[in-house]
Protein backbone atom coordinates (compact mmCIF):
# COMPACT_ATOMS: atom_id res chain seq x y z
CA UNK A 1 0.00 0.00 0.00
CA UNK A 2 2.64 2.37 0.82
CA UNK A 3 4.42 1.74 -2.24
CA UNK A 4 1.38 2.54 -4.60
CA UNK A 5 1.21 6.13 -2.55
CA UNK A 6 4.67 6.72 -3.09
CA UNK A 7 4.74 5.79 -6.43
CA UNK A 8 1.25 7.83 -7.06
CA UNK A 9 3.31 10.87 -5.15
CA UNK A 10 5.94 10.66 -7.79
CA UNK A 11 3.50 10.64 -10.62
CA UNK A 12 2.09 13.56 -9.90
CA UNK A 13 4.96 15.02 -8.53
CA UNK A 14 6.83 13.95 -12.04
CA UNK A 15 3.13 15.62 -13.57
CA UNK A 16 2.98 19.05 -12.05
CA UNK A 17 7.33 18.94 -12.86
CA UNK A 18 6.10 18.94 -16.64
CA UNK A 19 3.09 21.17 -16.58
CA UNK A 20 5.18 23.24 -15.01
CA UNK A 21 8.33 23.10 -17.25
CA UNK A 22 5.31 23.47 -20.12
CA UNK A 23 4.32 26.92 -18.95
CA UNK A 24 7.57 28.50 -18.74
CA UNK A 25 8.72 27.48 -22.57
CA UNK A 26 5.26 28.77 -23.44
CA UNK A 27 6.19 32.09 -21.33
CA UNK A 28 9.78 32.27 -22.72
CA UNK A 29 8.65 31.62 -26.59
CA UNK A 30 6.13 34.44 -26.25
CA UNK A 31 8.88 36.78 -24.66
CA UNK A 32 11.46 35.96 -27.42
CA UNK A 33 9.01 37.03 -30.22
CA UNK A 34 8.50 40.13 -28.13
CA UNK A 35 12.13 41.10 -28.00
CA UNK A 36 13.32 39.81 -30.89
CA UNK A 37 10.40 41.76 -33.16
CA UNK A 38 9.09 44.49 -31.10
CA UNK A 39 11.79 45.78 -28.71
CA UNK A 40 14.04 44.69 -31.70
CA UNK A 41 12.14 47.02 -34.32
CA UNK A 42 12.08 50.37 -31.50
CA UNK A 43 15.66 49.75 -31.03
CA UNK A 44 16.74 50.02 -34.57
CA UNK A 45 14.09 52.75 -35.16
CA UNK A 46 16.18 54.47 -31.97
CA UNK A 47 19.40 53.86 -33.29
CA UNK A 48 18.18 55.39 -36.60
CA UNK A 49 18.64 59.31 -34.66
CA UNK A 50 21.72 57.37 -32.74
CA UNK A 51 23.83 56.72 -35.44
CA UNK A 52 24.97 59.95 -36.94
CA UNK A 53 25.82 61.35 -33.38
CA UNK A 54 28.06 58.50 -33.22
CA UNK A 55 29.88 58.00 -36.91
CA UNK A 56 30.02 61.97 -37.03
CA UNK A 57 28.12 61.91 -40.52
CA UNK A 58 24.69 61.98 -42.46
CA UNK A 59 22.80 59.04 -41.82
CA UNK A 60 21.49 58.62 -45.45
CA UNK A 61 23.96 59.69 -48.95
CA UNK A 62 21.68 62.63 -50.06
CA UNK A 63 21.66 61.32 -53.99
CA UNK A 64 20.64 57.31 -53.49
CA UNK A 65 19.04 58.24 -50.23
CA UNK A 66 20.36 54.93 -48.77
CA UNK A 67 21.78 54.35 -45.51
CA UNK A 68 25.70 55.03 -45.44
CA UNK A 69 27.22 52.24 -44.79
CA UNK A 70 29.02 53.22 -41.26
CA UNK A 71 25.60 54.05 -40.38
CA UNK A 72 23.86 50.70 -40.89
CA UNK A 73 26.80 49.00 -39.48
CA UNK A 74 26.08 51.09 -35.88
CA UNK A 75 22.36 49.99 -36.69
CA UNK A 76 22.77 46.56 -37.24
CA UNK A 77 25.36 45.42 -34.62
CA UNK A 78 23.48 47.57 -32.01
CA UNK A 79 20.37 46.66 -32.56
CA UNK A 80 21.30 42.90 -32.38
CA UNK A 81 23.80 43.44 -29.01
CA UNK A 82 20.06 44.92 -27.36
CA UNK A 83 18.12 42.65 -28.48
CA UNK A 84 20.81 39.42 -27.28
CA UNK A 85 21.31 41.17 -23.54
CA UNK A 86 17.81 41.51 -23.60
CA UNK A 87 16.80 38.26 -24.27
CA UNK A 88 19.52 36.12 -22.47
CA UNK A 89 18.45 38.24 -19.41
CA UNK A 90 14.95 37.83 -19.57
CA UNK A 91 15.23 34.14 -20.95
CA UNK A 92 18.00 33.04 -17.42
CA UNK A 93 16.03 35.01 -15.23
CA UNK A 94 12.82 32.96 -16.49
CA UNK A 95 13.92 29.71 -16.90
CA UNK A 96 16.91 29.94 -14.03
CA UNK A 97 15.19 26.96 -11.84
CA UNK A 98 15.36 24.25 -14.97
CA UNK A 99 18.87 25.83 -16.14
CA UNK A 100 19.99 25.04 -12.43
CA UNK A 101 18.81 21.45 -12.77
CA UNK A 102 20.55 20.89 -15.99
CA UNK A 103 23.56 22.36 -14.17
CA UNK A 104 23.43 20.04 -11.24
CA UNK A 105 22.61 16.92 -13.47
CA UNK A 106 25.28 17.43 -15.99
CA UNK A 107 27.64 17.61 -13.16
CA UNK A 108 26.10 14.57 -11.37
CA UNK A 109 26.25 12.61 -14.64
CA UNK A 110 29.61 14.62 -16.24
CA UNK A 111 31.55 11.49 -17.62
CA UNK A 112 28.64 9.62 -19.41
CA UNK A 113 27.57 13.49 -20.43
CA UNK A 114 31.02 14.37 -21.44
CA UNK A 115 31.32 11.45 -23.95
CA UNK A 116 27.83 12.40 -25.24
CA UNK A 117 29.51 16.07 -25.97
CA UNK A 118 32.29 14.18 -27.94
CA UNK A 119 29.78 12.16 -29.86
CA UNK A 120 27.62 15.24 -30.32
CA UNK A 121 30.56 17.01 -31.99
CA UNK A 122 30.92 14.56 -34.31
CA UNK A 123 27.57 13.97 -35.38
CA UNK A 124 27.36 18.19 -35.77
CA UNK A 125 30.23 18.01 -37.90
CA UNK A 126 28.93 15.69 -40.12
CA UNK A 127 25.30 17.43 -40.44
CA UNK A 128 27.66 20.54 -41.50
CA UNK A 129 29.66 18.51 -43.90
CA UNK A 130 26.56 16.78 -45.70
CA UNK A 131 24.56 20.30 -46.06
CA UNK A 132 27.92 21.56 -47.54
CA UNK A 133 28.32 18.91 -50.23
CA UNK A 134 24.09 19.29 -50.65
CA UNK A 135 24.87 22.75 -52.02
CA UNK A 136 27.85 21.82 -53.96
CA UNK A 137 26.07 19.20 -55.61
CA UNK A 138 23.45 21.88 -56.75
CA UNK A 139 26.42 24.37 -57.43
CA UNK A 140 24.91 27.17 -54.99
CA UNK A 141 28.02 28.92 -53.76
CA UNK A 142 26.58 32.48 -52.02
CA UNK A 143 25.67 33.05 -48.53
CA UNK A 144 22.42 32.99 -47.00
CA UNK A 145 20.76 36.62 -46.25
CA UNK A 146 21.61 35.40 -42.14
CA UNK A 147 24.67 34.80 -43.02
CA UNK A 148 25.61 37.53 -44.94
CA UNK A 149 24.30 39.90 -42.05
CA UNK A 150 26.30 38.37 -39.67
CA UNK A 151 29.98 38.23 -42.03
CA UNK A 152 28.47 42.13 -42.72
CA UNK A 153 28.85 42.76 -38.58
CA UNK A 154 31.88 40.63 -37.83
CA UNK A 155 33.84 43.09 -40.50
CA UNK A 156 32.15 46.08 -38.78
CA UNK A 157 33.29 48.23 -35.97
CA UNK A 158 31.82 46.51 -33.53
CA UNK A 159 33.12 43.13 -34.53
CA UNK A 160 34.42 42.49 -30.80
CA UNK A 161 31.01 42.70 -29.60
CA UNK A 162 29.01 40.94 -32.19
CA UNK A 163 31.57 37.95 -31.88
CA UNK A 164 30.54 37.88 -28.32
CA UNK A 165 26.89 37.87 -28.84
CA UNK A 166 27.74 35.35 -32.29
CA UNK A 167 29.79 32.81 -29.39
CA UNK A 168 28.19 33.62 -26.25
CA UNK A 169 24.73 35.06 -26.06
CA UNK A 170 22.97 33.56 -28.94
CA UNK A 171 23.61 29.83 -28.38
CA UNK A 172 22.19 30.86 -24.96
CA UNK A 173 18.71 32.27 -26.15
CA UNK A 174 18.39 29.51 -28.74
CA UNK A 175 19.13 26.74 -27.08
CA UNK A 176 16.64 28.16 -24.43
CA UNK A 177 14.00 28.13 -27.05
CA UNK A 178 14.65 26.09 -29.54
CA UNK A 179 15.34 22.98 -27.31
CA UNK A 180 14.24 23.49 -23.48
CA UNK A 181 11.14 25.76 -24.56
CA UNK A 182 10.45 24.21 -27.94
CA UNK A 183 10.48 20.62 -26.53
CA UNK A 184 8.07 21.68 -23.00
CA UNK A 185 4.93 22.16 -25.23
CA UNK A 186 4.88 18.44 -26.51
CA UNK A 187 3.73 16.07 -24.15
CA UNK A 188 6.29 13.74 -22.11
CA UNK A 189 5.47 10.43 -24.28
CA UNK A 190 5.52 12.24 -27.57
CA UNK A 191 7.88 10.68 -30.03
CA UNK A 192 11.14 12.03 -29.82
CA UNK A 193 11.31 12.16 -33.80
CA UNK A 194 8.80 14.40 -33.48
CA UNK A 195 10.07 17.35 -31.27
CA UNK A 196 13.51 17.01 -33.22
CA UNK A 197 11.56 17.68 -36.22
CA UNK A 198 9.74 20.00 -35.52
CA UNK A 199 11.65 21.84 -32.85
CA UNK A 200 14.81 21.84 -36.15
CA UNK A 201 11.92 23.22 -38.44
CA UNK A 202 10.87 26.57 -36.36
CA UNK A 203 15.17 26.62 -35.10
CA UNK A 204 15.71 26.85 -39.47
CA UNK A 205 12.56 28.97 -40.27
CA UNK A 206 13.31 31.68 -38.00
CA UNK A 207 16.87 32.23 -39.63
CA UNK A 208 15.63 32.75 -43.60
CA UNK A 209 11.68 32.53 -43.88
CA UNK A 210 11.90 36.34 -43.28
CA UNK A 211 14.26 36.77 -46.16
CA UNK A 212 12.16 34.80 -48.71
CA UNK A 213 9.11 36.54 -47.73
CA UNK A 214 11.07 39.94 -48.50
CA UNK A 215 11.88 38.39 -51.72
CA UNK A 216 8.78 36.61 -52.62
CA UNK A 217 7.29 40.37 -51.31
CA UNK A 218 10.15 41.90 -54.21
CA UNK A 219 8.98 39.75 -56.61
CA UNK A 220 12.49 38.32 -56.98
CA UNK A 221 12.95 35.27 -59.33
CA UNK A 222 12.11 31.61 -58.43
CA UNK A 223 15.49 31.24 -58.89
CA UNK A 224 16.49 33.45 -55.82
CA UNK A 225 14.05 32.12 -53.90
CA UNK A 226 14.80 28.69 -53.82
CA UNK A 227 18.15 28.77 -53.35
CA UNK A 228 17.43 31.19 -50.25
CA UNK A 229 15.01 27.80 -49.35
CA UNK A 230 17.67 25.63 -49.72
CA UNK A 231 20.69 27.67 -48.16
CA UNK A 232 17.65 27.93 -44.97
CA UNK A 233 17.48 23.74 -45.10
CA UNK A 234 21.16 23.86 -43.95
CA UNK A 235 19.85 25.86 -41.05
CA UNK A 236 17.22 23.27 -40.61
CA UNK A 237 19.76 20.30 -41.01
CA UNK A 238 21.92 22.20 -38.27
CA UNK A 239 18.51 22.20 -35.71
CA UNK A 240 17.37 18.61 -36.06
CA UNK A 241 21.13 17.72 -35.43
CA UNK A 242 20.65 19.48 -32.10
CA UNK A 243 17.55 18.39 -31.18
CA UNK A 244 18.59 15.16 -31.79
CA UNK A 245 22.03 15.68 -29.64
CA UNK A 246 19.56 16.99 -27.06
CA UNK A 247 17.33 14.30 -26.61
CA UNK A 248 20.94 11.86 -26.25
CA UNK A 249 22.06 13.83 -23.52
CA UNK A 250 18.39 12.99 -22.15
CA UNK A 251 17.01 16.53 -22.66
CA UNK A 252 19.62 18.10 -20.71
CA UNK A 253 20.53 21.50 -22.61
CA UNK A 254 24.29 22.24 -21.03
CA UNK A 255 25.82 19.58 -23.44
CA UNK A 256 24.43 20.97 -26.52
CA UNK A 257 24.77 24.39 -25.73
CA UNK A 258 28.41 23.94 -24.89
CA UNK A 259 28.75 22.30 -29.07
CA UNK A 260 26.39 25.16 -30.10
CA UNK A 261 29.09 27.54 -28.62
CA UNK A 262 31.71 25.62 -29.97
CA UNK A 263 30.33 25.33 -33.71
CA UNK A 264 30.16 29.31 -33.16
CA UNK A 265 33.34 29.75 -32.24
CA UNK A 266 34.99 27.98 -35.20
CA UNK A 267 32.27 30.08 -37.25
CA UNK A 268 33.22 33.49 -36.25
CA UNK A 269 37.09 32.25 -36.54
CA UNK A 270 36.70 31.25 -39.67
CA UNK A 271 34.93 35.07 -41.01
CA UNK A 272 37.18 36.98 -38.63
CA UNK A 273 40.49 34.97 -40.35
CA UNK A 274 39.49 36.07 -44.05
């Protein structure tokens, strides 16, 4: 008899753990889009009046009536460093109890989680070495519009501080949502195929649908278009591989933010060596 209670006890316990866990990824998707779209758009629209203060010069070139390019490059880089120490704020404040627990199990469990890193490096690698060849094979050599932005910033001014928020800050946020957020909303006995899929799917999407919308909105060639599609899949490719490290490491997120971080480190090398 007093087994059944106990076990009932854990059960719900285990219940009210995920319900729980449930509500705060709901909480910290809904305060991602916020920052990311809304504090991110009144930030640049700030930085707008900012930037010629700063660079010491017009903010558009009177005859194109474009941005100058010092100008954007104030724009751009500031407007992301905001919206990253914004979010990784909000997002460690809000999920700080579950990012303690993945603390204190990765260092109860740190051999078997350690060899899972290893393993998790290699299997990253591999998902960046097979999109590679995918575009080779279909002879696309240019950059994605997310990528482009982000070479754009690490030649800027503020390339110190965008490499920080390219190694540091960003894996943070997205491994917050894309995996421990992301993967709360599906039930506990939901396939695991599933929330790697999908969770890969939104972690891609967010990093190019934007871009073909502009272009479908342009009414740029098919052309264009899919090859923006394509260079996005990579993106995908890159989010089901850590979904999929993720659910190894038993849905503990320190492990695959640590080869998240590490993957961006060789990335921003890599531009900042060129």
């Amino acid at each position: 008899m007093k087994n059944n209670n106990l076990e009932n006890v854990t059960e719900i316990l285990d219940e009210n753990y995920y319900v729980e866990k449930k509500k705060n990824g709901t909480l910290s998707i809904l305060y991602y889009f916020v920052v990311m779209y809304i504090l991110g758009t009144v930030a640049q629209f700030i930085l707008m009046f900012i930037a010629p203060l700063v660079t010491g010069i017009e903010l558009m070139d009177p005859e194109t009536q474009e941005i100058l390019p010092q100008n954007m490059d104030f724009i751009m880089s500031w407007t992301q460093i905001v919206i990253y120490i914004s979010l990784t704020i909000g997002l460690v404040i809000l999920s700080k109890k579950y990012l303690l627990k993945y603390l204190i199990d990765f260092k109860n469990n740190y051999n078997k989680l350690s060899i899972e890193i290893i393993k998790g490096i290699g299997i990253f690698i591999l998902t960046i070495v097979a999109s590679n060849l995918f575009l080779e094979l279909l002879n696309i050599e240019s950059e994605s519009d997310n990528q482009e932005v982000i070479i754009s910033m690490l030649n800027g001014d503020y390339k110190y501080l965008i490499t920080f928020v390219i190694v540091v800050l960003g894996p943070i946020c997205e491994e917050i949502i894309f995996r421990h957020s992301i993967f709360s909303l599906f039930k506990k006995n939901t396939n695991k195929w599933i929330k790697i899929l999908v969770s890969g799917l939104i972690f891609g999407g967010i990093h190019f649908v934007m871009s073909m919308f502009n272009y479908i909105i342009a009414k740029e060639s098919f052309t264009v278009i899919l090859t923006e599609f394509l260079l996005g899949m990579t993106y995908v490719a890159s989010g089901v591989a850590l979904g999929y490290i993720y659910t190894r490491c038993k849905e503990n997120l320190i492990p695959v933010l640590l080869i998240h971080i590490f993957n961006n480190i060789l990335a921003a090398i890599q531009i900042l060596s060129n």
